[in-house]
Protein backbone atom coordinates (compact mmCIF):
# COMPACT_ATOMS: atom_id res chain seq x y z
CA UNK A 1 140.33 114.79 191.97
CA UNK A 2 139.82 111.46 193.59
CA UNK A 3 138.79 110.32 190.13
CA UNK A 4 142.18 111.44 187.92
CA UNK A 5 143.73 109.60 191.29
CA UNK A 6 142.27 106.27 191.15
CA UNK A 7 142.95 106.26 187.43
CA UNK A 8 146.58 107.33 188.06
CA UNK A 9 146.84 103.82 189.98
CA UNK A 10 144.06 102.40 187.24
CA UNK A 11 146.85 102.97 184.64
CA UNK A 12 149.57 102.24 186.99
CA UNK A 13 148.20 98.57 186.96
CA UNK A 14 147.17 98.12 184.04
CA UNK A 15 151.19 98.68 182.51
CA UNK A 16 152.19 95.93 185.34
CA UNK A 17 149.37 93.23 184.72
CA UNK A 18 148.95 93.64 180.59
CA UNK A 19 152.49 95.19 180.13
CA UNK A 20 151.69 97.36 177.37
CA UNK A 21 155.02 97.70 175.52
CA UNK A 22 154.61 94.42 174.83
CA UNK A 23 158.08 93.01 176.90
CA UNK A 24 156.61 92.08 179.32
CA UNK A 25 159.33 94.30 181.09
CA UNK A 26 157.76 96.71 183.53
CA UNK A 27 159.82 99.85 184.23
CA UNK A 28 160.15 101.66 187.61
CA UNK A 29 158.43 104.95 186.01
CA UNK A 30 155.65 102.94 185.19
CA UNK A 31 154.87 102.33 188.94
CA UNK A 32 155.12 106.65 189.46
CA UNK A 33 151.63 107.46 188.85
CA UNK A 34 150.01 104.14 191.13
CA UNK A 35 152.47 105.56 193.88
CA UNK A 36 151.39 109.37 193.45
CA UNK A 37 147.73 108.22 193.25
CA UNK A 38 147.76 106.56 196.57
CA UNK A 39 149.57 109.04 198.60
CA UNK A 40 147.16 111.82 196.91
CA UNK A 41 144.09 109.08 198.92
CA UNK A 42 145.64 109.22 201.82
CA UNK A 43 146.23 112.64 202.22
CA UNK A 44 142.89 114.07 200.89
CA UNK A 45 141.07 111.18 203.69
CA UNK A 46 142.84 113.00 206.71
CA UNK A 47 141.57 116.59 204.60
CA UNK A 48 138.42 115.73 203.83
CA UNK A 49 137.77 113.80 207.53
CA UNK A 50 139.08 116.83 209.24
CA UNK A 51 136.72 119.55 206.99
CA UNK A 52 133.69 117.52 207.78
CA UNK A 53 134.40 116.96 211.02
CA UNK A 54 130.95 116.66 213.23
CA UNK A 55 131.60 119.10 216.20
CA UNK A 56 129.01 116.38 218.73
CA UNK A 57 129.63 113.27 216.75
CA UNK A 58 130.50 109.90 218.87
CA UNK A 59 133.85 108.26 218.34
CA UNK A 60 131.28 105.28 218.05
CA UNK A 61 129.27 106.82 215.10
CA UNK A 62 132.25 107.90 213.24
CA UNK A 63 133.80 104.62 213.05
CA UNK A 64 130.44 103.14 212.17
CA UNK A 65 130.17 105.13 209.20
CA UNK A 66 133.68 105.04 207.97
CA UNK A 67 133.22 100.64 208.37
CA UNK A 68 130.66 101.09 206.31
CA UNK A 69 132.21 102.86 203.71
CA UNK A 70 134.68 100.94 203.03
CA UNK A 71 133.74 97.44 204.26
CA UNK A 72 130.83 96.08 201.84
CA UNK A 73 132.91 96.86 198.77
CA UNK A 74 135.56 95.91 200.07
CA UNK A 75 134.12 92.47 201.27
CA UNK A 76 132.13 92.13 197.29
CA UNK A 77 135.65 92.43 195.74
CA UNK A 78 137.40 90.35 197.66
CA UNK A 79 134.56 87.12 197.34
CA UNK A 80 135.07 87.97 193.85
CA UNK A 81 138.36 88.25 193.49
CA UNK A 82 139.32 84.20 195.88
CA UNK A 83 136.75 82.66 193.57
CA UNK A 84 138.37 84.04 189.89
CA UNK A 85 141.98 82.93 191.95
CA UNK A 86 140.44 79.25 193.01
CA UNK A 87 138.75 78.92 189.13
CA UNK A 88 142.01 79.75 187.31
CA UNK A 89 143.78 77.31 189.76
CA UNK A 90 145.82 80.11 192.07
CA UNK A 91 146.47 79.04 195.64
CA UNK A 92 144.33 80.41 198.58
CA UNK A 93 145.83 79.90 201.77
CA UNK A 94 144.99 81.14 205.22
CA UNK A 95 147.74 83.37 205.17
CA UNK A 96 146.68 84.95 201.81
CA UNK A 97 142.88 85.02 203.17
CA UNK A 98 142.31 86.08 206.34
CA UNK A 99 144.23 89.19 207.10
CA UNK A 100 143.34 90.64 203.88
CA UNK A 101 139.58 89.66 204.45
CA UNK A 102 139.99 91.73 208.12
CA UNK A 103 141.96 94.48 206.32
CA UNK A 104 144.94 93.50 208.38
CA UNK A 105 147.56 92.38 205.58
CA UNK A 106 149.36 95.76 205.60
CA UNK A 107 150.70 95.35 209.09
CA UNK A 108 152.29 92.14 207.27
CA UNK A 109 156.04 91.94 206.44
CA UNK A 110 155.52 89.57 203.52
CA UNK A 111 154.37 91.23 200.45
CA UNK A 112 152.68 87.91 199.42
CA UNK A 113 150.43 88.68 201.95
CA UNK A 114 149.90 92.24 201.56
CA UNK A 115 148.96 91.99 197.90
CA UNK A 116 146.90 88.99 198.11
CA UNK A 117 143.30 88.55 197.02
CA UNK A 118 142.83 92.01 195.35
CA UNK A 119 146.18 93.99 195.75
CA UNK A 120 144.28 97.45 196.48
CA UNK A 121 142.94 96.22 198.83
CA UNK A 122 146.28 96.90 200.89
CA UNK A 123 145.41 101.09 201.08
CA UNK A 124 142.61 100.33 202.67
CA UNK A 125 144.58 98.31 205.22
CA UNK A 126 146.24 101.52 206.01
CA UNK A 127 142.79 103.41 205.29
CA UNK A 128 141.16 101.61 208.47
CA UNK A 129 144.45 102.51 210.76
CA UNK A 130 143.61 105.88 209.52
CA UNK A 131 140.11 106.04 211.14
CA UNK A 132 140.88 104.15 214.25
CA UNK A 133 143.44 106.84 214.82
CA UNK A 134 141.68 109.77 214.17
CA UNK A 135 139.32 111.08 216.72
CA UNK A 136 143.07 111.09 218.76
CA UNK A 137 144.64 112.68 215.85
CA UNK A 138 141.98 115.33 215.31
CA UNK A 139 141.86 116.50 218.70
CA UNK A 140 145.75 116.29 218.64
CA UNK A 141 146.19 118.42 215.96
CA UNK A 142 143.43 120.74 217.59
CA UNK A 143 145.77 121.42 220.80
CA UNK A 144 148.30 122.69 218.02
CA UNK A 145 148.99 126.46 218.62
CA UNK A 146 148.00 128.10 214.84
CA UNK A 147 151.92 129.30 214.52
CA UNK A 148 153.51 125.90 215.08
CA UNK A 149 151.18 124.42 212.27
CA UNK A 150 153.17 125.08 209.37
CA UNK A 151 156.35 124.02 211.63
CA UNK A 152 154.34 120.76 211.79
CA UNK A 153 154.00 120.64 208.34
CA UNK A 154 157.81 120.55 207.75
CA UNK A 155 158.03 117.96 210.50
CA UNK A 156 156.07 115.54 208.99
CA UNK A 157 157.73 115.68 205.25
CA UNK A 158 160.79 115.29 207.46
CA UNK A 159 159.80 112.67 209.07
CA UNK A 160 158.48 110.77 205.76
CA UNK A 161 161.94 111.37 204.84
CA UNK A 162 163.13 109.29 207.68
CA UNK A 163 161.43 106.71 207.57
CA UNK A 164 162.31 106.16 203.64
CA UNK A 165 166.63 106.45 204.94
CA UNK A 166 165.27 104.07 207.86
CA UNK A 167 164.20 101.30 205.29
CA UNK A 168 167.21 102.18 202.55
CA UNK A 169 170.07 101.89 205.95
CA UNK A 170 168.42 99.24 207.47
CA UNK A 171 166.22 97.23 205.74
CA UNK A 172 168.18 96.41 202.37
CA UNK A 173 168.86 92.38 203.45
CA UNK A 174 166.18 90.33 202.06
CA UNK A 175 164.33 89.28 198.35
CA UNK A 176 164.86 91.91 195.66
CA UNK A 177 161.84 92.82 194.22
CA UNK A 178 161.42 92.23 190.07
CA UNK A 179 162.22 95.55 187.98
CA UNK A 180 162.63 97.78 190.99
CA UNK A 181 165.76 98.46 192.80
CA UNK A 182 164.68 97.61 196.49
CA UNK A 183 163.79 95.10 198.55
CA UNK A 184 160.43 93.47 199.66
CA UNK A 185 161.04 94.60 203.54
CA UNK A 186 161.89 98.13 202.12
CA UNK A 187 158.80 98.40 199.57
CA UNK A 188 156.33 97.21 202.70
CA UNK A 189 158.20 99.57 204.73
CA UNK A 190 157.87 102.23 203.02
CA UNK A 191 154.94 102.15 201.02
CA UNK A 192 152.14 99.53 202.85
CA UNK A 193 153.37 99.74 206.79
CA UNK A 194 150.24 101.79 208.33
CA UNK A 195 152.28 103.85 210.69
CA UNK A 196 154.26 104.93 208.42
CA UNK A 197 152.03 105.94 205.92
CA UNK A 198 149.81 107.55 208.82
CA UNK A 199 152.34 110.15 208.26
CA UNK A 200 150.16 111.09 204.85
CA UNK A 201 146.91 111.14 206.93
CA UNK A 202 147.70 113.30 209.39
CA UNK A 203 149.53 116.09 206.97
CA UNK A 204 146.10 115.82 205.81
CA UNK A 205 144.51 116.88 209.00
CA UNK A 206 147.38 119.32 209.36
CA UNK A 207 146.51 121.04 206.06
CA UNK A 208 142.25 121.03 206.87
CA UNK A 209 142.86 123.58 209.89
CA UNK A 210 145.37 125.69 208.08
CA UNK A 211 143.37 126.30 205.19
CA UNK A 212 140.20 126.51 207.31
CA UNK A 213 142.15 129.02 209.50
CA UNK A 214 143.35 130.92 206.04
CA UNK A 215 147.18 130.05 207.54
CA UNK A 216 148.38 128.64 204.02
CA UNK A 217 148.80 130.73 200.55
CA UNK A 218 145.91 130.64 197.99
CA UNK A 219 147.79 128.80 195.49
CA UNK A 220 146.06 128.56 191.37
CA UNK A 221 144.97 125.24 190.91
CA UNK A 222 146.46 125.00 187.66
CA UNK A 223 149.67 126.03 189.23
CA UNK A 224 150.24 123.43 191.95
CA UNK A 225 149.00 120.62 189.26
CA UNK A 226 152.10 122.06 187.26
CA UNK A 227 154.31 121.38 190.74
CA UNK A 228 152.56 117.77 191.08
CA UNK A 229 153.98 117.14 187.49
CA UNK A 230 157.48 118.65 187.74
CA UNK A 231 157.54 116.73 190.67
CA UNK A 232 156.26 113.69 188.88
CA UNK A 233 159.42 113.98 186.26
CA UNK A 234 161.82 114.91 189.25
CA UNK A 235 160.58 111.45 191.58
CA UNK A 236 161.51 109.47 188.50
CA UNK A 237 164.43 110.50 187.20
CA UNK A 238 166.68 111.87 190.67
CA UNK A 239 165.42 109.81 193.31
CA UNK A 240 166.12 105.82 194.32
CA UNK A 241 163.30 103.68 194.11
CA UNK A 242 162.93 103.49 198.38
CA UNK A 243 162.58 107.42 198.14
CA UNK A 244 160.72 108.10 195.44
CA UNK A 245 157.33 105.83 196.12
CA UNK A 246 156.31 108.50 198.40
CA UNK A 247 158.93 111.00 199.99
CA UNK A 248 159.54 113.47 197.23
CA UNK A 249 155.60 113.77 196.19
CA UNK A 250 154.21 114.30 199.73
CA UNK A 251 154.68 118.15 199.60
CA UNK A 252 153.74 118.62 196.20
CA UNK A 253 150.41 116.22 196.49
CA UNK A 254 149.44 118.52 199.65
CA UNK A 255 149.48 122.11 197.64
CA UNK A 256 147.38 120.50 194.62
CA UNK A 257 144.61 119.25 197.91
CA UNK A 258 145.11 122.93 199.60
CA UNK A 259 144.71 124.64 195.59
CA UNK A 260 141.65 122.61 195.15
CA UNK A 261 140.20 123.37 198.39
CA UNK A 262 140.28 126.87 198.25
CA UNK A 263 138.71 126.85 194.45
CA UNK A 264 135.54 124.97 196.30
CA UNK A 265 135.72 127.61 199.17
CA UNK A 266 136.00 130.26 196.50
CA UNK A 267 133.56 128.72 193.89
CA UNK A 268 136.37 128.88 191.25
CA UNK A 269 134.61 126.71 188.10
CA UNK A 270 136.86 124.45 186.71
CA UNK A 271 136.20 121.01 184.84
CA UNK A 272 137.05 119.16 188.46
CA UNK A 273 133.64 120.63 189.54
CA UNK A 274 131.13 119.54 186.48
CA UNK A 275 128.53 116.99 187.71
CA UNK A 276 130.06 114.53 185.35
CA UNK A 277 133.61 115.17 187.08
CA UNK A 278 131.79 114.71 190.69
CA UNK A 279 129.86 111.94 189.33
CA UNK A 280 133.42 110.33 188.01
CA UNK A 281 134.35 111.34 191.50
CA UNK A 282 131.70 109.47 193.62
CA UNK A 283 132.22 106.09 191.50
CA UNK A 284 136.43 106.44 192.46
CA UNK A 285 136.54 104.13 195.36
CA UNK A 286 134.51 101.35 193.40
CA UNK A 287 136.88 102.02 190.38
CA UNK A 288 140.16 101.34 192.75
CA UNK A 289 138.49 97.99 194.22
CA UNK A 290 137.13 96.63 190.84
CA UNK A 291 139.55 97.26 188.38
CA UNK A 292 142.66 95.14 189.38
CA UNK A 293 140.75 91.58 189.37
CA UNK A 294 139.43 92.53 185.92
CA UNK A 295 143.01 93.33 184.63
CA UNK A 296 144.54 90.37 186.32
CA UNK A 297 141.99 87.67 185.77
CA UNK A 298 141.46 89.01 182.33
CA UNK A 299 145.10 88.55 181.57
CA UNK A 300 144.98 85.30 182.81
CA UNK A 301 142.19 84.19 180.65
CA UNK A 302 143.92 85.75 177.80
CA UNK A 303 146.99 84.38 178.41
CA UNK A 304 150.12 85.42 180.48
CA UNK A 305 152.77 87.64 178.61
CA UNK A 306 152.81 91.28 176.93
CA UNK A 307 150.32 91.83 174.58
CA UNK A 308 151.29 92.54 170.88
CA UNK A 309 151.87 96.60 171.07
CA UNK A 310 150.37 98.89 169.88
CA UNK A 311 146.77 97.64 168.47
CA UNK A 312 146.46 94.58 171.02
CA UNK A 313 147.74 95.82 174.02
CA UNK A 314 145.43 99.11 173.11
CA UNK A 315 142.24 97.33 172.39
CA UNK A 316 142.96 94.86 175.03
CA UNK A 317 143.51 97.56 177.57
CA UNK A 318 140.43 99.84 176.69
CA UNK A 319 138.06 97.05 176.80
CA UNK A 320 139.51 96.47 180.15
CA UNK A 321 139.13 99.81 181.64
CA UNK A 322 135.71 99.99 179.90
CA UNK A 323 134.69 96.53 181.74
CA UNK A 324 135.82 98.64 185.40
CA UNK A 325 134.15 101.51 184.94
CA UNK A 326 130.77 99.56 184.44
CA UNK A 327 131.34 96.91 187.17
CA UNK A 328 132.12 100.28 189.54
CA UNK A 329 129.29 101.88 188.91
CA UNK A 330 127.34 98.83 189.70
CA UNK A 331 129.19 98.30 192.68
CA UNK A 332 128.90 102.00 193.91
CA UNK A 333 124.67 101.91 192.72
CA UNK A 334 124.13 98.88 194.12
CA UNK A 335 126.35 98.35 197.36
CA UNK A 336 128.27 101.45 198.36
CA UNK A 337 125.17 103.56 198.15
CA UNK A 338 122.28 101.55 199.56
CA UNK A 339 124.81 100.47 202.69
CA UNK A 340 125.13 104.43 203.55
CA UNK A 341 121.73 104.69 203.27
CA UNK A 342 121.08 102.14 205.35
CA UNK A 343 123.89 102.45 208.04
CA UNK A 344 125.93 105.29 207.42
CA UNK A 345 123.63 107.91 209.31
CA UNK A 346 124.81 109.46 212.21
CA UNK A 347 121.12 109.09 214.41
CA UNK A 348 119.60 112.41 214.52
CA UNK A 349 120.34 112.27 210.33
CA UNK A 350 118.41 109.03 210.46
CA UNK A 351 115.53 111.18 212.16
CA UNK A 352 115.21 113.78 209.19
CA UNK A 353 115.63 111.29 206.81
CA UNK A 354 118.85 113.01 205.13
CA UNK A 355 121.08 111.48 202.48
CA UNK A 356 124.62 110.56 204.62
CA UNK A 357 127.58 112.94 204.37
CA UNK A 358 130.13 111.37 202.06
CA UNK A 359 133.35 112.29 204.26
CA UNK A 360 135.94 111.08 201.51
């Protein structure tokens, strides 16, 4: 799942950077899938943290190991990424630097700044909010009498409603953004502002003690995947641009995680759970940090503009996503995996020598 979600915002960005009609023209439904992709992250992190919770585990400890998830690819693909910008000439100011280097840029109202360096790299702005947050979240959601959860549930989509009407009422002065019908303050708002999209991470958590508690409906996998897309269609075509990024795809995002969960608890065999799919799986975070600086660099070296459609843009755009795919396995072999080795024990797992939990 995490895979076919990274390669929802894979293909997302590859249509902006290469535009792959050719027009150079990017249409709003083009964005759909990045947007869907990163809510689907940000819900399954407050699932899977909550599921493998560690009942004696040290606020300390689980913020070590969550650091050092995220941080050493992170800090390889963002080196990377400020020397390709300085070599083809782009500008690299402290403003475009240093809060993305401290995975601070989200909490920026500039969108200069919050896509600078390597534009992923924004989620996981919101990504460490989501961990500093949720030892107080999880024990939050813990005091929760079982009845109210599903009450909870509505609250939150309710709430993600709100804040999208707080950002189309109140937030609609400013720089229009190219080929979408919002502003810059609204887009931030909406989409990149941590608190805000904490909303997604603790539905997550929400949705972990429900279906560990057996409080939510065994829904087919196949089914709710069938919702996601209706829902897909519906976000594009009946929704402004301020409410459909996330609002209308929160729900439908949270019964594919809660259909998938219960096919693991049930052992339900399905091409999601063939070592190749888990293997695709484990290489997912590397694939979202790598792939944009190939797509934008390589467009620059190439030359700025849509690429002749179909065979061009095609070819171009294959070799591309090709290129990512082997740089993220090297990242994930040879710096996401020997930094949890080395740090991303909890102490007594250090002691029996076990390979680290990977908690999403």
């Amino acid at each position: 799942m995490r895979f076919l979600a990274a390669l929802a915002v894979v293909l997302c960005h590859l249509w902006v950077e290469v535009a792959l009609d050719g027009s150079g023209h990017v249409p709003a439904p083009a964005y759909f899938g990045g947007w869907v992709g990163v809510g689907f992250f940000f819900v399954l992190s407050g699932f899977v943290l909550a599921w493998s919770a560690r009942p004696h585990d040290t606020v300390i400890g689980f913020w070590r190991r969550r650091l050092v998830k995220i941080y050493p690819n992170h800090l390889v693909t963002w080196a990377a990424a400020l020397i390709l910008a300085l070599v083809v000439g782009q500008r690299a100011t402290v403003e475009r630097t240093v809060p993305s280097l401290f995975l601070l840029h989200g909490f920026w109202p500039d969108l200069d700044v919050v896509t600078s360096i390597n534009v992923p790299s924004w989620s996981l702005s919101c990504e460490l909010a989501f961990y500093l947050a949720f030892p107080l979240l999880h024990r939050a959601v813990a005091r929760i009498r079982g009845r109210w959860l599903g009450w909870f549930v509505g609250a939150i989509a309710v709430a993600v409603v709100g804040a999208a009407v707080f950002a189309q009422t109140l937030l609609g002065l400013g720089t229009s953004m190219a080929d979408l019908s919002m502003t810059e303050a609204q887009n931030w708002f909406t989409y990149a502002f941590p608190p805000v999209r904490t909303l997604d991470f603790l539905l997550g958590i929400v949705l972990a003690r429900m279906v560990r508690e057996e409080r939510l409906p065994r829904l087919p996998l196949p089914a709710a995947v069938g919702g996601l897309a209706v829902g897909v269609v519906a976000q594009s075509a009946l929704f402004p641009t301020v409410f459909a990024m996330v609002a209308p795809m929160v729900l439908p995002v949270a019964a594919v995680i809660v259909a998938g969960a219960w096919a693991d608890v049930n052992d339900v065999r399905s091409p999601l759970s063939r070592p190749l799919a888990v293997k695709l799986g484990e290489v997912s975070f590397a694939l979202y940090l790598v792939h944009f600086p190939v797509f934008h660099f390589g467009h620059v070296l190439l030359g700025q503009g849509g690429m002749a459609w179909p065979v061009r843009g095609i070819v171009v755009g294959t070799a591309m996503f090709v290129a990512s795919l082997g740089l993220a396995w090297l990242l994930h072999h040879y710096v996401e995996q020997p930094a949890m080795r080395r740090w991303g024990r909890s102490t007594s797992a250090s002691r029996r020598r076990s390979a680290p939990v990977d908690e999403g």
